[in-house]
Every structure is written in structure tokens, then in C-alpha cells.
Protein backbone atom coordinates (compact mmCIF):
# COMPACT_ATOMS: atom_id res chain seq x y z
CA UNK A 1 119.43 113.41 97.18
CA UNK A 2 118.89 110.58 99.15
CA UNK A 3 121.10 107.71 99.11
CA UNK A 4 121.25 105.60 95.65
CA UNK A 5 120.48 102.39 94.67
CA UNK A 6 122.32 100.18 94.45
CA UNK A 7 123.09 95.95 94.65
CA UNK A 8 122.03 95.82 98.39
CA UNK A 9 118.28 96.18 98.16
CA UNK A 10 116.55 93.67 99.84
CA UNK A 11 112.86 93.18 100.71
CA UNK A 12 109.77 94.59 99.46
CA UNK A 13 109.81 97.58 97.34
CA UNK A 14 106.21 98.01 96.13
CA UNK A 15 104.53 99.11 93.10
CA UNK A 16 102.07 101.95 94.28
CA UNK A 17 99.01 102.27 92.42
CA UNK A 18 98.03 105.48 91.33
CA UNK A 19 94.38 106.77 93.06
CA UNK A 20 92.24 108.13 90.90
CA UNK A 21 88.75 110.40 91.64
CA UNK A 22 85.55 108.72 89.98
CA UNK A 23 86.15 111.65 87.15
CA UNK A 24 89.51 110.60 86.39
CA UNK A 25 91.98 113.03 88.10
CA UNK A 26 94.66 112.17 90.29
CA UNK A 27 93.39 111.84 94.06
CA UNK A 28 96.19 113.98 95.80
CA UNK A 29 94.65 112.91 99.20
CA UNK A 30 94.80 109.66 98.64
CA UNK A 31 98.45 109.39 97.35
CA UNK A 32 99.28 110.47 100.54
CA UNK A 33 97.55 108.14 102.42
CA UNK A 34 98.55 105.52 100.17
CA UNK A 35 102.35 106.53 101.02
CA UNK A 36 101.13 106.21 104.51
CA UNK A 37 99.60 102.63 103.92
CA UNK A 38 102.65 101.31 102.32
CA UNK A 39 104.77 103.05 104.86
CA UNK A 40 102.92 101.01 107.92
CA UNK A 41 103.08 97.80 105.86
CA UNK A 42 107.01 98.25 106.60
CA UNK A 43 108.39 98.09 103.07
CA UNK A 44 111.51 98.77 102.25
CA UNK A 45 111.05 100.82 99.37
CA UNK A 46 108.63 101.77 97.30
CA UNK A 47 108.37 102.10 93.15
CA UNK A 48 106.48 104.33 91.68
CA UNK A 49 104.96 104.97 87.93
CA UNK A 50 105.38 100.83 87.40
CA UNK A 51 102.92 99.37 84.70
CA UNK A 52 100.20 98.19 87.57
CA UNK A 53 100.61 102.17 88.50
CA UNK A 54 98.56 102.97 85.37
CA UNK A 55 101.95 104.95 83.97
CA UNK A 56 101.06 104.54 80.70
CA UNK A 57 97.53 106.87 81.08
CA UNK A 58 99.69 109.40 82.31
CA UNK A 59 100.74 113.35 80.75
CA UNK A 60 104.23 113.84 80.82
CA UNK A 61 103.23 117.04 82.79
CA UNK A 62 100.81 114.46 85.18
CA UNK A 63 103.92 111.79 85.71
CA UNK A 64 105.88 114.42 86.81
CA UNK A 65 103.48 115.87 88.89
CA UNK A 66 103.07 113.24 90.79
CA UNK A 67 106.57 112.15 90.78
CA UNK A 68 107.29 115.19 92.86
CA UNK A 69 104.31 115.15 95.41
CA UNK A 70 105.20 111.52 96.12
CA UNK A 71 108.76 111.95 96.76
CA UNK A 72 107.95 114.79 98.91
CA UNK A 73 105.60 112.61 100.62
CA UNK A 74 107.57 110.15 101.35
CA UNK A 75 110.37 112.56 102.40
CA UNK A 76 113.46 109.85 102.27
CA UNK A 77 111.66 107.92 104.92
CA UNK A 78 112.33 105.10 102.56
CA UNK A 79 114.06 104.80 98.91
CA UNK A 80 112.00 105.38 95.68
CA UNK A 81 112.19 103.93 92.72
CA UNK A 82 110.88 105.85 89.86
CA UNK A 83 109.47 104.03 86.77
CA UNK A 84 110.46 106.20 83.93
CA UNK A 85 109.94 103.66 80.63
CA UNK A 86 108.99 105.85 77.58
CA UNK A 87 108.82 105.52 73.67
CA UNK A 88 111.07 108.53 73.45
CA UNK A 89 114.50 108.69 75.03
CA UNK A 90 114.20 112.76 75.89
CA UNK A 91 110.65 112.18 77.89
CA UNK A 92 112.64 109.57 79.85
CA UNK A 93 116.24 111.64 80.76
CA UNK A 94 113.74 114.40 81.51
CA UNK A 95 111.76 112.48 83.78
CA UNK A 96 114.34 110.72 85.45
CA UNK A 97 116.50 113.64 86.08
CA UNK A 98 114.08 115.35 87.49
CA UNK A 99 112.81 112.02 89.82
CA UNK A 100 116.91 111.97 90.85
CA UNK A 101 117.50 115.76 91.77
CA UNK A 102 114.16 115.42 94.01
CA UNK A 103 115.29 112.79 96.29
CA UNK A 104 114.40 109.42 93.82
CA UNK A 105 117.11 106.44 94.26
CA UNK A 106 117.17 105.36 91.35
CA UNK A 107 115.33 104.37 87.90
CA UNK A 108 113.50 101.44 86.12
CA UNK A 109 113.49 101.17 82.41
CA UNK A 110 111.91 98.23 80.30
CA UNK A 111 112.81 97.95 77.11
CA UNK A 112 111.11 99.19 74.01
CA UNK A 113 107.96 97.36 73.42
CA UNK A 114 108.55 95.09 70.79
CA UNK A 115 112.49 95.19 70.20
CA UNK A 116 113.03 92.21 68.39
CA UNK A 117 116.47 90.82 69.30
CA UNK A 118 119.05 90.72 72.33
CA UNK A 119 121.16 92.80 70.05
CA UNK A 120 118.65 95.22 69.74
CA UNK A 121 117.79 95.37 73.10
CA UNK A 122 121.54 95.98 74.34
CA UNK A 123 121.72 98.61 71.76
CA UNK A 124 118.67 100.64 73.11
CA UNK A 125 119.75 100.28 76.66
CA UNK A 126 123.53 101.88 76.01
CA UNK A 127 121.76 105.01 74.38
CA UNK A 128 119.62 105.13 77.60
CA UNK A 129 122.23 104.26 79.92
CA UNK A 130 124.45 106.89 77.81
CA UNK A 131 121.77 109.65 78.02
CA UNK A 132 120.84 109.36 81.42
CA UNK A 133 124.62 109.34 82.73
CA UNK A 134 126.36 106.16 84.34
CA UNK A 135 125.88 107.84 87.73
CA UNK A 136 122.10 107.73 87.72
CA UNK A 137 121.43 103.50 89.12
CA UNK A 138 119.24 102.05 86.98
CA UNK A 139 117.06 99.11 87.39
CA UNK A 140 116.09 96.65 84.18
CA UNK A 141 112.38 95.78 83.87
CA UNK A 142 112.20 92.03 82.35
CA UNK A 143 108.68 91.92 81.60
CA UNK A 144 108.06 90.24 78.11
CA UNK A 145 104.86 89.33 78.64
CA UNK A 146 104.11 93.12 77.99
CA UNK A 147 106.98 94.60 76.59
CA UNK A 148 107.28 91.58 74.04
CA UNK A 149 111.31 92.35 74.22
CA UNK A 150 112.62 88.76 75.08
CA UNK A 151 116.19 89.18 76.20
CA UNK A 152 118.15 85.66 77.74
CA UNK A 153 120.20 85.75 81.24
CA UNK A 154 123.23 85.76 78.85
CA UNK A 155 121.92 88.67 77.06
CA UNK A 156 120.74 90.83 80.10
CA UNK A 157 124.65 89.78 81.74
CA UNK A 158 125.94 91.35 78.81
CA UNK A 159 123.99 94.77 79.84
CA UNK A 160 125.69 94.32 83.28
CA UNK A 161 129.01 94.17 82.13
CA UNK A 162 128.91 96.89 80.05
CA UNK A 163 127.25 99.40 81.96
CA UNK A 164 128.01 99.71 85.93
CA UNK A 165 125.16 101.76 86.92
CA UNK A 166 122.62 98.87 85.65
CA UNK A 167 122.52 97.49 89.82
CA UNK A 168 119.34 95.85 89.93
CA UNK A 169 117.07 93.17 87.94
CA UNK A 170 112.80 92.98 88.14
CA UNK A 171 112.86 89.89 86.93
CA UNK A 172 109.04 89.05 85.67
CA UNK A 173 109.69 86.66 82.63
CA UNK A 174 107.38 83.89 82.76
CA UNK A 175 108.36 80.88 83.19
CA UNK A 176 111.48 82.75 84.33
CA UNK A 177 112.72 80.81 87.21
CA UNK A 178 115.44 79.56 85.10
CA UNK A 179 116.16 82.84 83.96
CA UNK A 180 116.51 84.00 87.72
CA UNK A 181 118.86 80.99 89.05
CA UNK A 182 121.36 81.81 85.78
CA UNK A 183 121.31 85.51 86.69
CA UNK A 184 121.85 85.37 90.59
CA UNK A 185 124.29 82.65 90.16
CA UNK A 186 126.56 84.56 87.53
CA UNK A 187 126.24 87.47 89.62
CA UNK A 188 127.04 86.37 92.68
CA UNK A 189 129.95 89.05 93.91
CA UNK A 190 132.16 86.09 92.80
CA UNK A 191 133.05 86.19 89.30
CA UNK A 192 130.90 88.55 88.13
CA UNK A 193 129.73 91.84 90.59
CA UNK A 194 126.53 91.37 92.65
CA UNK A 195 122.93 92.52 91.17
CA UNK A 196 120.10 92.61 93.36
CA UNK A 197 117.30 90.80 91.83
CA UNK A 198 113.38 91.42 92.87
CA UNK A 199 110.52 90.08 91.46
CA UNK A 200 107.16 91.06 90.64
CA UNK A 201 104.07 88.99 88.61
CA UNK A 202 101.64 89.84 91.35
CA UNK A 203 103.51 87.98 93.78
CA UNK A 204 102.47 84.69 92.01
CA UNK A 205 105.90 82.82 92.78
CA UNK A 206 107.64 84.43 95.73
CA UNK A 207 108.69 81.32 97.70
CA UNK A 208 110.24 79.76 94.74
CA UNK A 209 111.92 82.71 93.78
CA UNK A 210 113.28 83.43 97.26
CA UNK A 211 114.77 79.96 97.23
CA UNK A 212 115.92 80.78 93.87
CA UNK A 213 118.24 83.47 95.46
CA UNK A 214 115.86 86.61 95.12
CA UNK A 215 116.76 89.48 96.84
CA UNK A 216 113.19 90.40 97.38
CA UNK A 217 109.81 91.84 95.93
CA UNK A 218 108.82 94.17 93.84
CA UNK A 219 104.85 94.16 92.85
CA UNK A 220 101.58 95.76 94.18
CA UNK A 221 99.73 93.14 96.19
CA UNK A 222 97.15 94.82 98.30
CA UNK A 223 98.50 93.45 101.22
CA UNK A 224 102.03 94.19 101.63
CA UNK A 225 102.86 93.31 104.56
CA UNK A 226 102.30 89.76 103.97
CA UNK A 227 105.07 89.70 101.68
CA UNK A 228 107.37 92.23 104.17
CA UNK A 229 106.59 88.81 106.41
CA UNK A 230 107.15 86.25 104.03
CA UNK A 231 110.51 87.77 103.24
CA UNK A 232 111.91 88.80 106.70
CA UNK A 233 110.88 84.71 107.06
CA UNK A 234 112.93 83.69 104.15
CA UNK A 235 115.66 85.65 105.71
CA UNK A 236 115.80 84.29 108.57
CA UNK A 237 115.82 80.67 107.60
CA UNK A 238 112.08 79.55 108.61
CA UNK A 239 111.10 78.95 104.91
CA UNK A 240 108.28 76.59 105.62
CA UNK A 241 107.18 79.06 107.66
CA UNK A 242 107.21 81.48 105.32
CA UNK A 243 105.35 79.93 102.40
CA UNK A 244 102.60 78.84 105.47
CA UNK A 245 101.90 82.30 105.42
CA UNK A 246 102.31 82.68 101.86
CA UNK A 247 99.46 79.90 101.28
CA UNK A 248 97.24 81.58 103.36
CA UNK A 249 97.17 84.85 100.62
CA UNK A 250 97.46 83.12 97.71
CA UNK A 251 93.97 82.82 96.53
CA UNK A 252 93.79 87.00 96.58
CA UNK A 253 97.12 86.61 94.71
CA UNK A 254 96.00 84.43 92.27
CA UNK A 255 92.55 86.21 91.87
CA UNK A 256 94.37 89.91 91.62
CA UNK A 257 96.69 89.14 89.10
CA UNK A 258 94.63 88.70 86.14
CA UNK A 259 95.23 89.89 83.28
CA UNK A 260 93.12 93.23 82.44
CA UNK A 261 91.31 93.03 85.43
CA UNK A 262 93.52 92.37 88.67
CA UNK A 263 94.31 96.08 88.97
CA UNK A 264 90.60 96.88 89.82
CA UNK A 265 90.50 93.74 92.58
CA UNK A 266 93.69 95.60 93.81
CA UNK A 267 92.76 99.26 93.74
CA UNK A 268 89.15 97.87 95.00
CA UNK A 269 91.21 96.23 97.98
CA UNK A 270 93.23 99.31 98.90
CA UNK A 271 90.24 101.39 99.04
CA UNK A 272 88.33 98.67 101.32
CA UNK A 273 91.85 98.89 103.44
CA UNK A 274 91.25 102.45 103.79
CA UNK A 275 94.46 102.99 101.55
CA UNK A 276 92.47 105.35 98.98
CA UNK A 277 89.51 106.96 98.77
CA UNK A 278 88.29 105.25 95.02
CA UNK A 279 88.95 101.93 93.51
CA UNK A 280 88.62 104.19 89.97
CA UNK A 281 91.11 102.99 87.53
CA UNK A 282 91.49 105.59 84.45
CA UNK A 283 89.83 105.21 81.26
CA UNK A 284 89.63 102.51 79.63
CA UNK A 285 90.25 100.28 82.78
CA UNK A 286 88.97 97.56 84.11
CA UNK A 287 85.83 98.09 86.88
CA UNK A 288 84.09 94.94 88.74
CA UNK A 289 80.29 94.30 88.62
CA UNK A 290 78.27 92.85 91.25
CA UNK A 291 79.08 89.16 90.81
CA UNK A 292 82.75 90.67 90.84
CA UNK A 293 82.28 91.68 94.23
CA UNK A 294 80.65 88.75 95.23
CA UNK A 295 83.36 86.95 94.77
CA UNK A 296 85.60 89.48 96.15
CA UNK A 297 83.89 89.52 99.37
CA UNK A 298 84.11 85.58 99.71
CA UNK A 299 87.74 85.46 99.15
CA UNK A 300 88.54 88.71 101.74
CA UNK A 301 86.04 86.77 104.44
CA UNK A 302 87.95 83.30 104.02
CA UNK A 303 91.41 85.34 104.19
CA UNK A 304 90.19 87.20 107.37
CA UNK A 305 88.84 83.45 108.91
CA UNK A 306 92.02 82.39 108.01
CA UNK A 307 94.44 85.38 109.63
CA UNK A 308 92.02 84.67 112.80
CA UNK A 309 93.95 81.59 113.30
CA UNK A 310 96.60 82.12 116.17
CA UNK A 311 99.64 81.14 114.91
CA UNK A 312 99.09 82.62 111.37
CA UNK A 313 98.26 85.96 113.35
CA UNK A 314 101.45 85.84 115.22
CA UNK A 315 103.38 85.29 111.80
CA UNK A 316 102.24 87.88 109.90
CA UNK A 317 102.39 90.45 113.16
């Protein structure tokens, strides 16, 4: 097993897509050069089976499938995060077992789509916390946009006093930055143990959320090692620098994360990058048309005039 999550993760840990052949199946090829890819962005970590990772069009025999070939893949070069959300509570012990005793680091679990109240949602996550066993480190998906399952930072702080092996927070609520300064300053190691926070929405709102006290990243943008930059910038105190470089991407961040379509800008990306071999998203997905690529091929030329720039170059390098 390789070492476990836990409240120290910092940096980019991003969302692999999952490649798909023009008929549908899982590309096994290009998972592994996507592991690759990712790996020679220099991530951090990397999640897999995360909402932008098509999870939900997934078997149960297909998730854990390619649960297994990834982690062997990746081989411990780096920790995994396996997304393991599910309607029922068996499928998702099963699957993150399973993800655990073959190397994973840890788990993320949203809650229920369409819980209804912080009570609710507390209750759901001590029977998952309780079925999956306090030693497995689990990290909470806050994405209400999706899940509909509103939960408050006093209601998720009541989740992380009451269950030790909840060590990390995606924190994806939008407007949320609110949400994220109440979190990381109650737990702060001070009063209250330490939670490592990372965020996701595409990437929309990384420099504010860095300066917000985010730990780092967690999302799928086609270029990761942008963000790897942006971060190890943050880190080091050269924040204007940082969001410089940010700036530069955001126009591909903006236009990949929209809703029901970004994926296929994404995938489309990757496979231009040389990532995967198809930009095929499963059925029914999103797929671009020509004026789609048009406008694809605008924005990727102005980025590329843009990187050409010395001192932008040097950044990013």
C-alpha cells in the first residue's frame, strides 16, 4: 500500500479523464499514456474516477477495471486518489477497498445527490465513514452545483470532528470562497486539526483560492502544468507572478469549463497534446462541430503566441 493521505497534500492532484475509442470502450493505450502525460506535467497526485472522468458512465466491473490498470500504471510513482461516490453504500466499500489494497491513498466521496439537509448529509457520511473503516483517509467532495447536497463550513466542520479519517476538503461550492476562508481558518492545526483543502471548478479561481489558504488543485485542465507552476509560485511567495501566468491560460479555462460541453474541449485538448489517442467522450456526451473547433484553434494559437513570450516561457518552464 502506498503511503496514505493525509492533511499534508499540497499541489496539483489532477482529475484524469477517462480515454475512450470512437466505439465507446475504454482506450487501455491511452490511459497509459495519459498517466504518462500527467506524470511529465509534474503533479503531485493524481485522482481518478472524478465526475469530469465520466465515472458516472461507468460498470461497476469497468470502474474497477480501470481502477486497477491505473494504479498499476502509475506504480506509487505518485499518490492516487480514487473517486468512489455511488448511490449504494456496498458498490462504494467494494470499490474503495479494493482501490486501497492495490496501492490507492485514499478516497473521495460526495454526498448523495440531492440530500436535503446538513443533518442529513452528516448522517450519510458516518454510515460511509463507518462502512469503509476510520483507517481508510477519505476526502469530501463539496460540489453542490451537481450533487445539489448544500452543506455550510459549520456543517462540513462537524464531519471533521467526528470522524478522523475525513483529512482532506475539494472544495467546489460556488460562490464558495467564503466557504473556503471559514474552513482553512477553523482548521488551521490551531484549535481545530489541519485539513488540506484543494479545489477544483476547472481551475476557474485558483489565485483567489490560493490566497484564500488553499492547499492546492484538484481539477482536469488540459494543461497541468500551468497550474503545477502557478502553485509552486504561490508557494514561494511570487503571487503576482503567479496569477501572470495564470492570466495567460485563462481564456482555455474559461472556455473548457462549460457546462455539458467543457469535457469535449478538454478531452479534444489532451488528444491534440498527444495525451490520448480520441477526444471520444461516452454516450450521451458532448462532441464539438466545426465552428467548435474553430474557435478552439483560435484560442490554442493565441495561448501558444502568448507562451512564445520570454519571460512567460521561463515561468511556466
Amino acid at each position: 500500500m502506498s503511503q496514505l493521505l493525509d492533511a499534508s497534500a499540497k499541489g496539483v492532484h489532477t482529475i484524469s479523464a477517462t480515454p475512450f475509442t470512437e466505439t465507446g470502450d475504454i482506450d487501455w493505450p491511452s490511459v497509459d499514456s495519459l498517466v504518462e502525460f500527467y506524470l511529465q506535467c509534474g503533479v503531485q497526485g493524481l485522482t481518478l474516477l472524478g465526475m469530469m472522468g465520466e465515472a458516472q458512465k461507468l460498470s461497476e466491473q469497468e470502474s474497477e477495471e480501470l481502477t486497477l490498470h491505473f494504479l498499476r500504471r502509475v506504480n506509487g510513482r505518485v499518490p492516487v486518489i480514487v473517486g468512489v461516490s455511488n448511490p449504494g453504500t456496498a458498490n462504494l466499500v467494494k470499490l474503495g477497498r479494493m482501490a486501497m489494497d492495490e496501492g490507492a491513498c485514499g478516497v473521495m466521496v460526495a454526498p448523495l445527490t440531492g440530500l436535503k439537509t446538513e443533518t442529513q448529509i452528516a448522517s450519510y457520511f458516518a454510515d460511509v465513514v463507518s462502512a469503509l473503516g476510520e483507517k481508510i483517509p477519505v476526502c469530501y467532495q463539496d460540489y453542490p452545483q451537481s450533487t445539489q447536497a448544500d452543506i455550510s463550513a459549520q456543517g462540513f466542520l462537524k464531519i471533521v470532528d467526528a470522524h478522523p479519517s475525513v483529512v482532506m476538503f475539494k472544495h467546489e461550492d460556488c460562490p464558495g470562497l467564503k466557504k473556503l476562508t471559514q474552513v482553512r481558518k477553523a482548521c488551521d492545526g490551531g484549535a481545530r486539526r489541519y485539513i488540506s483543502i484543494l479545489t477544483g471548478n476547472g481551475g476557474l479561481y485558483v489565485p483567489q483560492e490560493l490566497a484564500r489558504g488553499a492547499d492546492g488543485v484538484m481539477t482536469g485542465f488540459a494543461y497541468p502544468e500551468m497550474l503545477v507552476s502557478v502553485c509552486k509560485l504561490f508557494a514561494a511567495g511570487r503571487g503576482e507572478e503567479a496569477e501572470d501566468l495564470f492570466d495567460v491560460y485563462l481564456p482555455l479555462v474559461r472556455h473548457e469549463q462549460q457546462p455539458g460541453f467543457g469535457l469535449a474541449v478538454r478531452k479534444e485538448v489532451l488528444r491534440r497534446r498527444g495525451a490520448i489517442r480520441s477526444a471520444a467522450t461516452r454516450a450521451p456526451g458532448p462532441k464539438l462541430d466545426t465552428h467548435d473547433v474553430v474557435e478552439l484553434d483560435r484560442l490554442l494559437a493565441r495561448l501558444e503566441a502568448r507562451l512564445g513570450e520570454g519571460a512567460l516561457r521561463r515561468a511556466v518552464a
